[in-house]
PDB file of N, CA and C in Angstrom:
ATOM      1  N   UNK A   1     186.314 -90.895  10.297  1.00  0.00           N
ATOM      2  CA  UNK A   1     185.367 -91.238  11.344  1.00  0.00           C
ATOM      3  C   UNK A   1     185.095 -92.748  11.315  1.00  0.00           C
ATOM      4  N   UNK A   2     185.539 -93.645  12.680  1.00  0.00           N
ATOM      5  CA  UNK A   2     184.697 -94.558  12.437  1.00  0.00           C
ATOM      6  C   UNK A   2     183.797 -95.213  12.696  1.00  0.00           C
ATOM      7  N   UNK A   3     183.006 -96.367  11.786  1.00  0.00           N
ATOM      8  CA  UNK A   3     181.901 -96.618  12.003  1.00  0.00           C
ATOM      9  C   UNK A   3     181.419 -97.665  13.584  1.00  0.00           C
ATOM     10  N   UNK A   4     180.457 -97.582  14.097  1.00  0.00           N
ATOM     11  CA  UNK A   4     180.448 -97.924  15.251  1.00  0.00           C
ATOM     12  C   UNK A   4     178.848 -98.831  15.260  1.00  0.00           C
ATOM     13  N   UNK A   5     178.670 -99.854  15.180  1.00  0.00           N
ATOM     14  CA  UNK A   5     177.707-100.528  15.046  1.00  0.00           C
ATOM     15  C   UNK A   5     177.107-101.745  16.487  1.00  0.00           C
ATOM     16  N   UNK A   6     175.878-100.956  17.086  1.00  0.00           N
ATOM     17  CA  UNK A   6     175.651-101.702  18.594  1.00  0.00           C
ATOM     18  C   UNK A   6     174.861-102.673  18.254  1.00  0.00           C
ATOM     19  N   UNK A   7     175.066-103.970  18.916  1.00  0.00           N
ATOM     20  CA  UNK A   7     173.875-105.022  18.838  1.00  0.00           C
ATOM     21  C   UNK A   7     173.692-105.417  20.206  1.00  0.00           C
ATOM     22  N   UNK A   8     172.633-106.488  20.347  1.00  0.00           N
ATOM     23  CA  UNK A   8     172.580-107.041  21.639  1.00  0.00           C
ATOM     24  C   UNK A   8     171.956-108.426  21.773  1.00  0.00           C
ATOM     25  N   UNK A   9     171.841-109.326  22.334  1.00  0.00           N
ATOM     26  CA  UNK A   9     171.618-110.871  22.831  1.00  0.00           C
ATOM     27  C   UNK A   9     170.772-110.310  23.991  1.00  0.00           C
ATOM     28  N   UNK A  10     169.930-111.395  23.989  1.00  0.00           N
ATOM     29  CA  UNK A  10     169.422-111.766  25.272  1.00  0.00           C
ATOM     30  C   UNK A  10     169.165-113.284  25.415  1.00  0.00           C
ATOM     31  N   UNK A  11     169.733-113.959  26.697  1.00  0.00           N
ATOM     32  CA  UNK A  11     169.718-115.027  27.145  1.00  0.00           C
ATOM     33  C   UNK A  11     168.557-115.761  28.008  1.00  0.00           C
ATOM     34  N   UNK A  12     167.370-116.278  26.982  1.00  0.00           N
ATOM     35  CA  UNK A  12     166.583-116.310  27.915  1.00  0.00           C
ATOM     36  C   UNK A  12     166.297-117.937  29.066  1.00  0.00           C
ATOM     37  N   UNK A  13     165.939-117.721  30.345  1.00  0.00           N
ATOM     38  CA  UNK A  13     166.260-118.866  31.053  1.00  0.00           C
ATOM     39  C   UNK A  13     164.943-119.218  31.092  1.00  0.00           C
ATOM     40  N   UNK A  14     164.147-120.843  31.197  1.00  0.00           N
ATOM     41  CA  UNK A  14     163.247-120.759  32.267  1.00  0.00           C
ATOM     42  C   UNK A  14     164.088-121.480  33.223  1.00  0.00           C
ATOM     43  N   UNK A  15     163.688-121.021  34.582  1.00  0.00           N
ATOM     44  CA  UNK A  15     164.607-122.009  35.440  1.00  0.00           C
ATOM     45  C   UNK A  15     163.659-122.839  36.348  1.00  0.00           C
ATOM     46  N   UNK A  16     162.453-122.893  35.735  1.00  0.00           N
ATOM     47  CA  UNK A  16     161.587-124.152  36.297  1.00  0.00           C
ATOM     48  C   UNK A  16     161.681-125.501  35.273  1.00  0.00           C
ATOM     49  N   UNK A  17     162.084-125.060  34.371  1.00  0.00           N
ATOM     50  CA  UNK A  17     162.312-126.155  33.170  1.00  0.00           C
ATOM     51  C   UNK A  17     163.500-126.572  33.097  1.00  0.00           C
ATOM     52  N   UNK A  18     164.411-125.901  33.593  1.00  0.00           N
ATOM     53  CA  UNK A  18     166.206-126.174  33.336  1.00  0.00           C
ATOM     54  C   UNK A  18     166.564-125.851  32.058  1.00  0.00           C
ATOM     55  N   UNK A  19     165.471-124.638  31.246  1.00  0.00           N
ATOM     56  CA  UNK A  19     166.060-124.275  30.030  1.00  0.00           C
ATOM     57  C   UNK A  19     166.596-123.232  29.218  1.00  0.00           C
ATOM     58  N   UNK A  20     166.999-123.132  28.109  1.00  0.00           N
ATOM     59  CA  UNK A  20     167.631-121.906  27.700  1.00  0.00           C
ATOM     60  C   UNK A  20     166.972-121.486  25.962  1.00  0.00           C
ATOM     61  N   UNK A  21     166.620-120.384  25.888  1.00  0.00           N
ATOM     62  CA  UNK A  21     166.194-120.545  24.853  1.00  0.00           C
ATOM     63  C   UNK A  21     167.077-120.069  23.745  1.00  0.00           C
ATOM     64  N   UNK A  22     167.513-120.958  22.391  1.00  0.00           N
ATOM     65  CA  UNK A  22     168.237-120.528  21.394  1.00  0.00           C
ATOM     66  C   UNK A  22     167.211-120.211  20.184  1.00  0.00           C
ATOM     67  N   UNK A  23     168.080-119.860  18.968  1.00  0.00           N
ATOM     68  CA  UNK A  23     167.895-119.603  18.155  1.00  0.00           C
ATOM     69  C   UNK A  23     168.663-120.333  16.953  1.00  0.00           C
ATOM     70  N   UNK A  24     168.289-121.054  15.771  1.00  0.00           N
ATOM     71  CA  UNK A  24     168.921-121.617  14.896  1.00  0.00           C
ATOM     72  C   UNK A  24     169.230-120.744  13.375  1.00  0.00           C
ATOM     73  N   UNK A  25     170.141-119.707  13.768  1.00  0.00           N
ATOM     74  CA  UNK A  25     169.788-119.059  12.435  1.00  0.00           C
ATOM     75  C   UNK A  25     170.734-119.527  10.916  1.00  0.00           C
ATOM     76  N   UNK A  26     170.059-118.992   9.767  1.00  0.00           N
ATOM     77  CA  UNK A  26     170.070-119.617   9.096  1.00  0.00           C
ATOM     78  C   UNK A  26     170.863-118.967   7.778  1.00  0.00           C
ATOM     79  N   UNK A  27     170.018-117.157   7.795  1.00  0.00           N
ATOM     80  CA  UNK A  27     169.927-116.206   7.359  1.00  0.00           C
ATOM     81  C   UNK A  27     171.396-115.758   6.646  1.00  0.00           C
ATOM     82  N   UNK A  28     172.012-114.809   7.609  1.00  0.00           N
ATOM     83  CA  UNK A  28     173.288-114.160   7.322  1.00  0.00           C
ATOM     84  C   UNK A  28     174.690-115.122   7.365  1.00  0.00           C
ATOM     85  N   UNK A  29     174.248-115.949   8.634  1.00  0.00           N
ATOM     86  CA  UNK A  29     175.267-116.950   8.795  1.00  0.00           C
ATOM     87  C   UNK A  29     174.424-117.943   9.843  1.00  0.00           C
ATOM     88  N   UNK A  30     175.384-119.315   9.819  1.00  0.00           N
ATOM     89  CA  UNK A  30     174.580-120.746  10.274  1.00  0.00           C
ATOM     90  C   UNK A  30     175.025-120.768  11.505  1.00  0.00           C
ATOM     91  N   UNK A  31     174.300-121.333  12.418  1.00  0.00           N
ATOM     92  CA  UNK A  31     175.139-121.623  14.025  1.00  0.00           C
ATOM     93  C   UNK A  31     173.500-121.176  14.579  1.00  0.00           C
ATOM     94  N   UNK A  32     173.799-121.069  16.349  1.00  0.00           N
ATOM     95  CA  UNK A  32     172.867-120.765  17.061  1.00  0.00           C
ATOM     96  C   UNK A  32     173.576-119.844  17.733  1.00  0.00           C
ATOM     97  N   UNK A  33     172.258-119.183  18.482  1.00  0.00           N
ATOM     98  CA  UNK A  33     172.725-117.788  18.845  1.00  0.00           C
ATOM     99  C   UNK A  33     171.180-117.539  20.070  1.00  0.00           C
ATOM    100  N   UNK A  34     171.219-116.271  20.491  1.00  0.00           N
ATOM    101  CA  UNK A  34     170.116-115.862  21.289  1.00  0.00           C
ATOM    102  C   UNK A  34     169.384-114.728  20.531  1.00  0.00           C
ATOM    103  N   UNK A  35     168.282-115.038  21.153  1.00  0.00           N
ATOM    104  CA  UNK A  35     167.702-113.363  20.160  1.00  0.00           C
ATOM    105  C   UNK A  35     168.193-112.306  20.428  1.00  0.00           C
ATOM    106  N   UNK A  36     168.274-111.413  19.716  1.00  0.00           N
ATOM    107  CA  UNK A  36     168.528-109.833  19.931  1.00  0.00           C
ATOM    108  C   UNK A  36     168.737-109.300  18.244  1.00  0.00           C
ATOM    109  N   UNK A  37     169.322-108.320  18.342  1.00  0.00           N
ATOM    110  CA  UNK A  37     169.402-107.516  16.616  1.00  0.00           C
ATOM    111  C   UNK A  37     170.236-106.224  17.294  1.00  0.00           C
ATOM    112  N   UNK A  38     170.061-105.551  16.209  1.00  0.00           N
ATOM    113  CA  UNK A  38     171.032-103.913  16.202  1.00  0.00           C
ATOM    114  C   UNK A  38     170.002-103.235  17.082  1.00  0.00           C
ATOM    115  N   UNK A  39     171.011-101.971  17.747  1.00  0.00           N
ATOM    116  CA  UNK A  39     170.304-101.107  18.285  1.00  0.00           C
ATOM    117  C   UNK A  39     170.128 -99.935  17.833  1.00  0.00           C
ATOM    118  N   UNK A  40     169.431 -99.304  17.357  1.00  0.00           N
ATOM    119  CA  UNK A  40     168.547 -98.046  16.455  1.00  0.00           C
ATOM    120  C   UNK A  40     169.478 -96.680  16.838  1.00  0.00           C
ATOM    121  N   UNK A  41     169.653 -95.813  16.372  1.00  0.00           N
ATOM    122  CA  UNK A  41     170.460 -94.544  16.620  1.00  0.00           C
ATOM    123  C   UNK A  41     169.980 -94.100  17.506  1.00  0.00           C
ATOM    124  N   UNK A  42     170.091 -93.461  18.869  1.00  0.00           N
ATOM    125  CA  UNK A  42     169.174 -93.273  19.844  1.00  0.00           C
ATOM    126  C   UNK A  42     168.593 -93.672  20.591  1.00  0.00           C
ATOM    127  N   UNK A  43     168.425 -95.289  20.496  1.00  0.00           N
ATOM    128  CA  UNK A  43     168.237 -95.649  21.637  1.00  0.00           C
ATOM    129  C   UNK A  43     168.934 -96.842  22.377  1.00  0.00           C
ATOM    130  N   UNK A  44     168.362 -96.997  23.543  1.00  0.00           N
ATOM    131  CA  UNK A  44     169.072 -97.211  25.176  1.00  0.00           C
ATOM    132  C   UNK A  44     168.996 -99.110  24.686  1.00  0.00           C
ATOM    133  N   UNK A  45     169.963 -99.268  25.611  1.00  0.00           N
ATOM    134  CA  UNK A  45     170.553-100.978  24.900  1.00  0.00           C
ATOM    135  C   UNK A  45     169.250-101.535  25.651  1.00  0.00           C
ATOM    136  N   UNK A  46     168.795-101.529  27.163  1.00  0.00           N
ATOM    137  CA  UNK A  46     167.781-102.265  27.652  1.00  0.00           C
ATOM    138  C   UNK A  46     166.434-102.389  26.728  1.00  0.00           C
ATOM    139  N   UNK A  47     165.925-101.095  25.995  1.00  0.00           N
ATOM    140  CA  UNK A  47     164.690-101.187  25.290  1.00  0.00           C
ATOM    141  C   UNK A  47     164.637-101.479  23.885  1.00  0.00           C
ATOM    142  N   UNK A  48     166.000-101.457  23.627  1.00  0.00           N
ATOM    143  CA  UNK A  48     166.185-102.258  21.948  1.00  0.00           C
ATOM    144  C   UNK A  48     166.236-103.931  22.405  1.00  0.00           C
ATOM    145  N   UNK A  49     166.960-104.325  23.446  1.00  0.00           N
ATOM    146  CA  UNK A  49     167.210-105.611  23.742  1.00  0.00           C
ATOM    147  C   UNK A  49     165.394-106.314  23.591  1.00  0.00           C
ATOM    148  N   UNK A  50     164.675-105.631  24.578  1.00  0.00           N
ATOM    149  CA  UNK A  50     163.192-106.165  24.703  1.00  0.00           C
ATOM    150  C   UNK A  50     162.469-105.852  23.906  1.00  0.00           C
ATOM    151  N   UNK A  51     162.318-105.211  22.490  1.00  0.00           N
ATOM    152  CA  UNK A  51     161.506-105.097  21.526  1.00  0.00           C
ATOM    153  C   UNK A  51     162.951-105.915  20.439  1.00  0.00           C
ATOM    154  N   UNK A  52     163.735-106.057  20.148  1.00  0.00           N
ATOM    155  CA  UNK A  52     164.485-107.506  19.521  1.00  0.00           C
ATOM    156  C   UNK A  52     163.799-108.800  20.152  1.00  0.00           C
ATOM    157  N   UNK A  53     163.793-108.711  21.178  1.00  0.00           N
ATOM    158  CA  UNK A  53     163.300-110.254  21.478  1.00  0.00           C
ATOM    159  C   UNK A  53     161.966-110.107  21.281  1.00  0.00           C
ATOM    160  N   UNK A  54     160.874-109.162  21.233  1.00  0.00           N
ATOM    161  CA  UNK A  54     159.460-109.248  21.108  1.00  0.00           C
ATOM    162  C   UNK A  54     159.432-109.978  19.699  1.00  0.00           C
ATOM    163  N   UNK A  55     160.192-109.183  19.037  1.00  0.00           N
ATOM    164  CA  UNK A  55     160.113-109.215  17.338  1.00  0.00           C
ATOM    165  C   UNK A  55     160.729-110.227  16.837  1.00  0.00           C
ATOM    166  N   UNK A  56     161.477-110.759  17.662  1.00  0.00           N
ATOM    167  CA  UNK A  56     162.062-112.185  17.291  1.00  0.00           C
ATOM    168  C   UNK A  56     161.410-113.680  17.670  1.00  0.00           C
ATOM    169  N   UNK A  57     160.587-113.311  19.243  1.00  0.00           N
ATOM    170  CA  UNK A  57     160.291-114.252  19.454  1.00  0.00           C
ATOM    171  C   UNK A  57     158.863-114.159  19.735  1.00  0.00           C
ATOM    172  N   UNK A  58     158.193-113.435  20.113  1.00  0.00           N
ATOM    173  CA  UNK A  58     156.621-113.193  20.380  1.00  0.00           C
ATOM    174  C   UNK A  58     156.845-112.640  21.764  1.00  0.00           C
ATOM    175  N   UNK A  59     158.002-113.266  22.579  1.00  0.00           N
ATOM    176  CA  UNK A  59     158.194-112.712  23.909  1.00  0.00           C
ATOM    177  C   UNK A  59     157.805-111.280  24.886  1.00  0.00           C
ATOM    178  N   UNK A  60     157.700-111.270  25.696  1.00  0.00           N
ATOM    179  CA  UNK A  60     158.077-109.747  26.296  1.00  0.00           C
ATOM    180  C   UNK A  60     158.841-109.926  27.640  1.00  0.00           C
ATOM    181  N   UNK A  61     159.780-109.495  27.695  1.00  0.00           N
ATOM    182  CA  UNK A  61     160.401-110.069  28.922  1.00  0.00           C
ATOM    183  C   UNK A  61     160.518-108.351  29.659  1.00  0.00           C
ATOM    184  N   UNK A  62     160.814-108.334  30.819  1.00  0.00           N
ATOM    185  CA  UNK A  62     161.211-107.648  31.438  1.00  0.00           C
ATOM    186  C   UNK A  62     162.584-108.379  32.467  1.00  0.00           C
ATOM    187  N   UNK A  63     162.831-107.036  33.788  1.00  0.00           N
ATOM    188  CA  UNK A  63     164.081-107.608  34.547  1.00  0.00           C
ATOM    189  C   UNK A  63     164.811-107.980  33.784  1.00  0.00           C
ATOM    190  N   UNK A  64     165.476-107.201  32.928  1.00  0.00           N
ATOM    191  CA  UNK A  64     166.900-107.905  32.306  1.00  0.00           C
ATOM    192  C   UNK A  64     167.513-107.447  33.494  1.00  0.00           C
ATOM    193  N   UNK A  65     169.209-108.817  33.191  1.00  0.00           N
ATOM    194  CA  UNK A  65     170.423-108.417  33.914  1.00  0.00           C
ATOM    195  C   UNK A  65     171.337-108.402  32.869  1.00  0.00           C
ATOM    196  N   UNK A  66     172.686-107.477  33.270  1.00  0.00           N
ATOM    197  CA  UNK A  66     173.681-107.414  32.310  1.00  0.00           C
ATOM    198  C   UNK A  66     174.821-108.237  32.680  1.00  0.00           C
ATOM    199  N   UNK A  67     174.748-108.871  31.548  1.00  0.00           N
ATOM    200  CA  UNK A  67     175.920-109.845  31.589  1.00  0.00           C
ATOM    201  C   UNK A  67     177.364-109.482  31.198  1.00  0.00           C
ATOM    202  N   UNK A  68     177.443-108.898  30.425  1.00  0.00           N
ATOM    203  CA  UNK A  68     178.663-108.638  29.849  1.00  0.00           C
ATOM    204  C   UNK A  68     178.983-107.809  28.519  1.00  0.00           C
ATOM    205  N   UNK A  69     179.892-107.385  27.837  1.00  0.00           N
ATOM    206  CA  UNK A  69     180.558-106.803  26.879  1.00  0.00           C
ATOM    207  C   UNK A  69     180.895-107.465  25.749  1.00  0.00           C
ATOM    208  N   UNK A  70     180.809-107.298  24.628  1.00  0.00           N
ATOM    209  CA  UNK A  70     182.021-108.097  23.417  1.00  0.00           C
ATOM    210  C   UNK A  70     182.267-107.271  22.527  1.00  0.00           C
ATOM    211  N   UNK A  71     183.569-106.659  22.290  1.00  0.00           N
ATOM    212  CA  UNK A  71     184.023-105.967  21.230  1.00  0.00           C
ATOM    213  C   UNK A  71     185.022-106.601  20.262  1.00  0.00           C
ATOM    214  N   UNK A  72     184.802-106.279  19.065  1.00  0.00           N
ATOM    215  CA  UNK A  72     185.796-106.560  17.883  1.00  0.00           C
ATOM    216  C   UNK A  72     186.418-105.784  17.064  1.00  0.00           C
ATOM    217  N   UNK A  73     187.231-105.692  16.367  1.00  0.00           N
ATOM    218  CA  UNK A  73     187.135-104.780  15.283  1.00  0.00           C
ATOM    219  C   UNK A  73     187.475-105.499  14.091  1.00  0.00           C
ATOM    220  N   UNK A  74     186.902-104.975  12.925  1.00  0.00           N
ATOM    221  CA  UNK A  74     186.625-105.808  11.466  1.00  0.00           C
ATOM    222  C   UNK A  74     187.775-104.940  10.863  1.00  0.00           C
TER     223      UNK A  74
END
């Protein structure tokens, strides 16, 4: 069986500022990135995406859009 592990990003804009918000992490590995984390057994990618970014950033966003896909295999 194999293992199957979901995460997710969210890209946040203001577009009255012309900005984007990153993240400098430090932790597992160095670089920048957007908030998000893993998604929990059971649940739906939209409501893990917006409680990752609560918990990452203080945020609460609503209206997500989906951007896209990325798969790998290790």
């Amino acid at each position: 069986m194999e293992k199957v592990k979901l995460t997710n990003m969210c890209m946040i804009i203001d577009e009255k500022k012309n900005q984007v918000l990153v993240q400098d992490r430090i932790k597992d590995w160095n670089g920048f990135t957007f908030p998000g984390g893993k998604i929990k057994l059971g649940e739906a990618i939209v409501p893990a995406t917006i409680r990752e970014v609560q918990e990452e950033t203080g945020l609460t966003v609503s209206n997500l859009k989906f951007c896209g896909i990325k798969d790998w295999y290790d």
